[in-house]
C-alpha atoms as a PDB file:
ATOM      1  CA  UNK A   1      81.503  90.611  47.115  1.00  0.00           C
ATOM      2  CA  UNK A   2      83.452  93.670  47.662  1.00  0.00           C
ATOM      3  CA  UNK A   3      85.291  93.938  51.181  1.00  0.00           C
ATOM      4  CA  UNK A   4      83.377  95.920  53.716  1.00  0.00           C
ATOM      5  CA  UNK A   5      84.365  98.685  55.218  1.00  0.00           C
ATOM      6  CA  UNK A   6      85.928  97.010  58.796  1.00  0.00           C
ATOM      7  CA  UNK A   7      86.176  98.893  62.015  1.00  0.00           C
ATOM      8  CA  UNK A   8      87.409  98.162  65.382  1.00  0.00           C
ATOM      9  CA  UNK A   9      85.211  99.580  68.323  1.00  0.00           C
ATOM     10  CA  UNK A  10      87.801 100.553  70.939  1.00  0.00           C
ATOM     11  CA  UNK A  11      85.476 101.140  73.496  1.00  0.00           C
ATOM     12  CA  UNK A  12      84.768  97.074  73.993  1.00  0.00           C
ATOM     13  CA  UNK A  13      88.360  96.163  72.611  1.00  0.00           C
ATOM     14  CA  UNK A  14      91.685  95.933  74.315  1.00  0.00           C
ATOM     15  CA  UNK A  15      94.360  98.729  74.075  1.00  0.00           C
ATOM     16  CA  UNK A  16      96.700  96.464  71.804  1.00  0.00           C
ATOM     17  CA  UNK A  17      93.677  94.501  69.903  1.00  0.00           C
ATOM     18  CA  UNK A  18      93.417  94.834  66.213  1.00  0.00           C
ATOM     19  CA  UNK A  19      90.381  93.967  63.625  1.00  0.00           C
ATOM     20  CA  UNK A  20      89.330  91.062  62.841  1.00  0.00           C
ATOM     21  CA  UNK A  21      90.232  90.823  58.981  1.00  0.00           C
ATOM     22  CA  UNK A  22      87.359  89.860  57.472  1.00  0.00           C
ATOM     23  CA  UNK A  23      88.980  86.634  55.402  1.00  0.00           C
ATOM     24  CA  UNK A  24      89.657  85.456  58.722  1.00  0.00           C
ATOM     25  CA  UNK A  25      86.037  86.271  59.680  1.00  0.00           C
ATOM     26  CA  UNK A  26      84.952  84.737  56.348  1.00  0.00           C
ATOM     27  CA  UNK A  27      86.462  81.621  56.742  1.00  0.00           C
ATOM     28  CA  UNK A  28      85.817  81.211  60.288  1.00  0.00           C
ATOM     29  CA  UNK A  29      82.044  81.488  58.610  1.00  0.00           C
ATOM     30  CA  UNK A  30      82.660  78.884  56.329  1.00  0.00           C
ATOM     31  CA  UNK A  31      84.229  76.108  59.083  1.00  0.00           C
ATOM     32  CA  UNK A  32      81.779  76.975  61.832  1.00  0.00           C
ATOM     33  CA  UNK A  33      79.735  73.696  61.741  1.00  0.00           C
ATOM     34  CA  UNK A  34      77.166  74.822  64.156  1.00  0.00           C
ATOM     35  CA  UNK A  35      75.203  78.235  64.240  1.00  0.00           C
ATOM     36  CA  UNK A  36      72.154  79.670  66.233  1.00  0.00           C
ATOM     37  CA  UNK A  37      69.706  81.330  64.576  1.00  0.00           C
ATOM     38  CA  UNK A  38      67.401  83.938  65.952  1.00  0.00           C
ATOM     39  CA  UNK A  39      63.988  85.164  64.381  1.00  0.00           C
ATOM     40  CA  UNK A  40      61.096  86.972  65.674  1.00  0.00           C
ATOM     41  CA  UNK A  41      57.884  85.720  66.183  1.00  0.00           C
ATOM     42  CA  UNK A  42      54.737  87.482  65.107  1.00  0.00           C
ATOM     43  CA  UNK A  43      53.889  89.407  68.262  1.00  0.00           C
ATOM     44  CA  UNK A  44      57.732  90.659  68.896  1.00  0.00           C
ATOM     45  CA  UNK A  45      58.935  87.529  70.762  1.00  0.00           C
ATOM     46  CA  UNK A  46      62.451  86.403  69.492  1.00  0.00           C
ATOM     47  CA  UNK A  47      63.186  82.540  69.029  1.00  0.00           C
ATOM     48  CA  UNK A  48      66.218  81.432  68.780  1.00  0.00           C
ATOM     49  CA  UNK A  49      67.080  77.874  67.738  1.00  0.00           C
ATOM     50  CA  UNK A  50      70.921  75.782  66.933  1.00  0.00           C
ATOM     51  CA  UNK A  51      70.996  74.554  63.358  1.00  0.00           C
ATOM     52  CA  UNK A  52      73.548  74.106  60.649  1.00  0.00           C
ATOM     53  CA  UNK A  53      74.693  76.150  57.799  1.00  0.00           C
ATOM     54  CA  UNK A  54      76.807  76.516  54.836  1.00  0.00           C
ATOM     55  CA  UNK A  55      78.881  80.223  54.018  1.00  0.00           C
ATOM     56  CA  UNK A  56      78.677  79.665  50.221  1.00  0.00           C
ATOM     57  CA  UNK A  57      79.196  82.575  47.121  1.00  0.00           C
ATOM     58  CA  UNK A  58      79.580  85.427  49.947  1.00  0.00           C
ATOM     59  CA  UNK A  59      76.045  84.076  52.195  1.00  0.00           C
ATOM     60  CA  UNK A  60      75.174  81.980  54.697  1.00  0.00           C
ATOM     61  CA  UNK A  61      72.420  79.638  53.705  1.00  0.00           C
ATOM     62  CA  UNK A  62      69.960  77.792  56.432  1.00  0.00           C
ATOM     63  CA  UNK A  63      67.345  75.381  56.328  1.00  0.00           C
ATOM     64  CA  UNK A  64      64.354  74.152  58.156  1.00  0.00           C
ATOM     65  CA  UNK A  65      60.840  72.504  58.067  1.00  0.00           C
ATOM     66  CA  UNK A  66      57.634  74.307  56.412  1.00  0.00           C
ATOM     67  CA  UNK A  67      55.968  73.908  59.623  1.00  0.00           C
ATOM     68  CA  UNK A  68      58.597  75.058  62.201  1.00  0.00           C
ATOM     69  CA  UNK A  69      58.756  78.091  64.323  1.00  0.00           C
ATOM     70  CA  UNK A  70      61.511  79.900  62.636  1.00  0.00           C
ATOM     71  CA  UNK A  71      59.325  79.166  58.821  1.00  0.00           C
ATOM     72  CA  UNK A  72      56.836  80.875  60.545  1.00  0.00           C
ATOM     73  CA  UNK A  73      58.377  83.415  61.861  1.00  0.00           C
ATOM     74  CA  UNK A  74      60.003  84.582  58.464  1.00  0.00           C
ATOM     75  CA  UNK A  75      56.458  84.762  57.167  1.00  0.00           C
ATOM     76  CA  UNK A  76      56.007  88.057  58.668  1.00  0.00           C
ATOM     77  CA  UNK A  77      59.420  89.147  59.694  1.00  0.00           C
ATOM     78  CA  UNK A  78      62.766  87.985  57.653  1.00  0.00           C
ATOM     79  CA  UNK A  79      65.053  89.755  59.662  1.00  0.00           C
ATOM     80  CA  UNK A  80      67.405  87.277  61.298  1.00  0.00           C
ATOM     81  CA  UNK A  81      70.329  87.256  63.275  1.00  0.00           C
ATOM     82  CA  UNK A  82      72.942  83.922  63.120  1.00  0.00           C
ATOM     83  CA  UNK A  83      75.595  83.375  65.780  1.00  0.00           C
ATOM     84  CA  UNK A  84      78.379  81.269  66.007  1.00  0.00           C
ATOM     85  CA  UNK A  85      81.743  80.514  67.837  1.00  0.00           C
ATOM     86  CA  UNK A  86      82.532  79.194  71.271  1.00  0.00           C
ATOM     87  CA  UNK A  87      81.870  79.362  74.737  1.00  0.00           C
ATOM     88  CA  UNK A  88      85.471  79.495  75.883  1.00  0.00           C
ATOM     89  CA  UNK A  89      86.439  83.083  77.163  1.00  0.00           C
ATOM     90  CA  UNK A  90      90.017  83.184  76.257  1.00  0.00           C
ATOM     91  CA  UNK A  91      90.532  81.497  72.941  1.00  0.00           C
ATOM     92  CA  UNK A  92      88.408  81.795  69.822  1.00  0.00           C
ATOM     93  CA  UNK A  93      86.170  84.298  67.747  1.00  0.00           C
ATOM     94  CA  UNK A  94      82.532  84.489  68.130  1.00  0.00           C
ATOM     95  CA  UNK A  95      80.365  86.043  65.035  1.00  0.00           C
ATOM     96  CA  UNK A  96      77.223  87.860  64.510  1.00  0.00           C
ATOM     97  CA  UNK A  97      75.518  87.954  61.203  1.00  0.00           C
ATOM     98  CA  UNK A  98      73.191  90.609  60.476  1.00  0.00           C
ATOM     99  CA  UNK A  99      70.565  90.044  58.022  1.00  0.00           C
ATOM    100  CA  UNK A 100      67.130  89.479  56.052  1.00  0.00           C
ATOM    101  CA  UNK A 101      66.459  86.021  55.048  1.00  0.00           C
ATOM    102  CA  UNK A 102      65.044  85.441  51.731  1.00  0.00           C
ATOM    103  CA  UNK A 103      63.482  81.882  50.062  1.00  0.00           C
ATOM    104  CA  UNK A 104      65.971  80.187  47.727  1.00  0.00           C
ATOM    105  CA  UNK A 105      63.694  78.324  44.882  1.00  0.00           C
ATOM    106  CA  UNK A 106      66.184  78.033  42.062  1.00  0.00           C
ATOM    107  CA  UNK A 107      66.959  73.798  41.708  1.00  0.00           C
ATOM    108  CA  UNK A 108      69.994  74.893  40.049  1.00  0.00           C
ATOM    109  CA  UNK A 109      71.263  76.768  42.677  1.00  0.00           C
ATOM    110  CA  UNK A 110      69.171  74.491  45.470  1.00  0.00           C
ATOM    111  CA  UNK A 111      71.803  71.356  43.775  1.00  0.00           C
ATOM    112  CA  UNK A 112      74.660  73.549  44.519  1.00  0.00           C
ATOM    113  CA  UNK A 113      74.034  74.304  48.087  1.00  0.00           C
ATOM    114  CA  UNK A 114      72.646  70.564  48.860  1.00  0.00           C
ATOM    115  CA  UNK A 115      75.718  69.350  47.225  1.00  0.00           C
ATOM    116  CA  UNK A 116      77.923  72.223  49.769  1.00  0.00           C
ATOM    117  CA  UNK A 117      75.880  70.606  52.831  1.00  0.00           C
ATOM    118  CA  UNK A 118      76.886  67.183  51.684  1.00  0.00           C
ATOM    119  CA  UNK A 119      80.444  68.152  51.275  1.00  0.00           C
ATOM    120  CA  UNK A 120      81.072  70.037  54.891  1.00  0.00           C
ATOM    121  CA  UNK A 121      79.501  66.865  57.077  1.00  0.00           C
ATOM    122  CA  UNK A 122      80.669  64.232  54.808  1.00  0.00           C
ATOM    123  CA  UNK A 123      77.513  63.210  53.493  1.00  0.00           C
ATOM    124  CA  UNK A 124      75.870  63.333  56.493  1.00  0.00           C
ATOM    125  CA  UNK A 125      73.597  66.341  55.456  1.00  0.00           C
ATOM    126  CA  UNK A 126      71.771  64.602  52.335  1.00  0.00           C
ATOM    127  CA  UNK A 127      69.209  66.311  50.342  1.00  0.00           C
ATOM    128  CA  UNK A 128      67.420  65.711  47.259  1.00  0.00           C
ATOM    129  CA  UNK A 129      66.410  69.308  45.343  1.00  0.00           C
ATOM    130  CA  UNK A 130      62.875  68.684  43.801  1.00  0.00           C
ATOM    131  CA  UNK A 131      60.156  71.902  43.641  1.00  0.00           C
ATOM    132  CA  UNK A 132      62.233  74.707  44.895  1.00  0.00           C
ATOM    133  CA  UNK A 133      63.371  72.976  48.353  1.00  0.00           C
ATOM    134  CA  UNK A 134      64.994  70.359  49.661  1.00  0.00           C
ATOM    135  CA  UNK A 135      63.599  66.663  50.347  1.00  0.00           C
ATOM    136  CA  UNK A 136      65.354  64.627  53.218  1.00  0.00           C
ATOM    137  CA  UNK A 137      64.570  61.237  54.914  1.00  0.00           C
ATOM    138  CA  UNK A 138      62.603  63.565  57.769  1.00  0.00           C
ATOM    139  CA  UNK A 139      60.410  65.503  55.312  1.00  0.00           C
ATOM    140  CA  UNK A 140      60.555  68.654  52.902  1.00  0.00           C
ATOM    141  CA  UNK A 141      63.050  71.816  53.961  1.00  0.00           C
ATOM    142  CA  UNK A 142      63.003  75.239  52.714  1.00  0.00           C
ATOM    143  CA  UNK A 143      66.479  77.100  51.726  1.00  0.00           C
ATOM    144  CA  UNK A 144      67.091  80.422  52.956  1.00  0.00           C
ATOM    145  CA  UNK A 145      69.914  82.875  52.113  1.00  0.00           C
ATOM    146  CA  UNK A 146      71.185  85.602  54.165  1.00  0.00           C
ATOM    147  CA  UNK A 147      73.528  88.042  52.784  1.00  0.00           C
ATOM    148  CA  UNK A 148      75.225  90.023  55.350  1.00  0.00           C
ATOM    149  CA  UNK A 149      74.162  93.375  56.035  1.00  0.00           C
ATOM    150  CA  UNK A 150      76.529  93.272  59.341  1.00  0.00           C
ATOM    151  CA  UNK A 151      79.096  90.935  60.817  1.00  0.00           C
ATOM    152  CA  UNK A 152      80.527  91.152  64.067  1.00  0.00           C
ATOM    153  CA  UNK A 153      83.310  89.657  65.036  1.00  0.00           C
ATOM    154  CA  UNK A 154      84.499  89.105  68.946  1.00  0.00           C
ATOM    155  CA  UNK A 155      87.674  87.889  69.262  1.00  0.00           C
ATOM    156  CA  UNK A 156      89.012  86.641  72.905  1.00  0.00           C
ATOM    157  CA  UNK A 157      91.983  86.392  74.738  1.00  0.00           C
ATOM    158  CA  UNK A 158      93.310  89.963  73.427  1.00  0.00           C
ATOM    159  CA  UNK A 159      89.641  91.027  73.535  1.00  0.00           C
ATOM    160  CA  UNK A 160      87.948  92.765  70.453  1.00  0.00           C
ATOM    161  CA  UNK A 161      84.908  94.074  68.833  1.00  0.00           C
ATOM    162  CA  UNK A 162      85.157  94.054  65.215  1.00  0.00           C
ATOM    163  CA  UNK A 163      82.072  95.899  62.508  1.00  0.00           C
ATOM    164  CA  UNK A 164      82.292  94.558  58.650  1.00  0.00           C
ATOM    165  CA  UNK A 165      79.180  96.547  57.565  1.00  0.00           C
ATOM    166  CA  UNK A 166      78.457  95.908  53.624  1.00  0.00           C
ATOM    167  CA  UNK A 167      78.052  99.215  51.451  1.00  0.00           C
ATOM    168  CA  UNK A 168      74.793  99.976  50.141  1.00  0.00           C
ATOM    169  CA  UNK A 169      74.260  98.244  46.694  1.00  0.00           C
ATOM    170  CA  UNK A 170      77.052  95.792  48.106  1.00  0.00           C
ATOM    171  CA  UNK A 171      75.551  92.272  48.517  1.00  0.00           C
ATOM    172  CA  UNK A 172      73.778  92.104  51.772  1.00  0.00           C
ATOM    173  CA  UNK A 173      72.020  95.135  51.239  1.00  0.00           C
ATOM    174  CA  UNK A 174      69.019  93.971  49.486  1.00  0.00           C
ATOM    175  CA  UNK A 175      65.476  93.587  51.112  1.00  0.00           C
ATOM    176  CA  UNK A 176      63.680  91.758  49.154  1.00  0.00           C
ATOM    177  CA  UNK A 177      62.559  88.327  50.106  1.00  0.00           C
ATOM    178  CA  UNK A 178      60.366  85.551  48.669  1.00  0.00           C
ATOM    179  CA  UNK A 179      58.439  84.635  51.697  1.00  0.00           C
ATOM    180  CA  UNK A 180      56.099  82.212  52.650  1.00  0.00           C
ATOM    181  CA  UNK A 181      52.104  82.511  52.242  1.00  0.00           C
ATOM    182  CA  UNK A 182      50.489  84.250  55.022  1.00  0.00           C
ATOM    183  CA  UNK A 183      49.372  81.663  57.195  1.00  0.00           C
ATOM    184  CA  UNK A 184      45.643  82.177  57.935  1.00  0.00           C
END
């Protein structure tokens, strides 16, 4: 992925902040362990939900049960929104992620990620890739991918408000998604 074009906003940043660089976004991406995710249900309601993720070949990949409200959800609406960070107010970055969520089916790359999960939680995250998902001691998940169409970064202490917006034709920009059936 090329870098995106990154921009302080000075009007919700100190006088002596600088941007967030986005390596230091990217790998705060790829240590968070914990992230909330927020979709939109089918009559406009949002739903946000914690879960965990993995930052892996310039995405953040998610997963979750056929039957659960954010599955649903993406049936009819895969834009999403994932946060991360802390809740201390002087120390620490929090991030927004910007994007559409689209169904990962490839086994190939399904191995990869499970084996990415297993690696981050040491082994605590276990999945088995068998007909374009993931199979788990709980049940079947599905595998999304989000590239980022926006990240924003808030850093603390010397408060700032960072954009990395993605150029179109940059990965992140795409809209296409493999969704779900409609449910009926």
């Amino acid at each position: 992925m090329s870098a995106p074009e990154t921009k302080l906003d000075t009007r919700f940043s100190d006088a002596d902040a600088v941007p967030a660089s986005w390596d230091a976004t990217r790998q705060a991406l790829e240590a968070a362990e914990l992230f909330w995710i927020t979709t939109v249900r089918r009559d406009g309601r949002p739903h946000t939900t914690p879960l965990v993720a993995v930052w892996l070949d310039d995405a953040i990949y998610f997963c979750t049960g056929p039957s659960e409200q954010k599955a649903v959800n993406l049936t009819y609406n895969p834009h999403v929104v994932l946060t991360t960070g802390c809740n201390d107010w002087e120390h620490g970055t929090d991030i927004v992620v910007e994007g559409t969520a689209v169904r990962v089916t490839d086994d190939p790359k399904l191995r990869r990620l499970a084996s990415a999960w297993g690696r981050k939680w040491d082994g605590r995250w276990r999945y088995v890739v068998g007909g374009g998902a993931f199979d788990h001691e709980h049940g079947r998940a599905l595998v999304f991918e989000v590239e980022p169409t926006k990240v924003l970064a808030f850093g603390k202490g010397t408060f700032s408000q960072t954009r990395h917006r993605f150029a179109p034709g940059q990965p992140g920009e795409h809209v296409s998604m493999n969704p779900l059936p409609p449910r009926r």
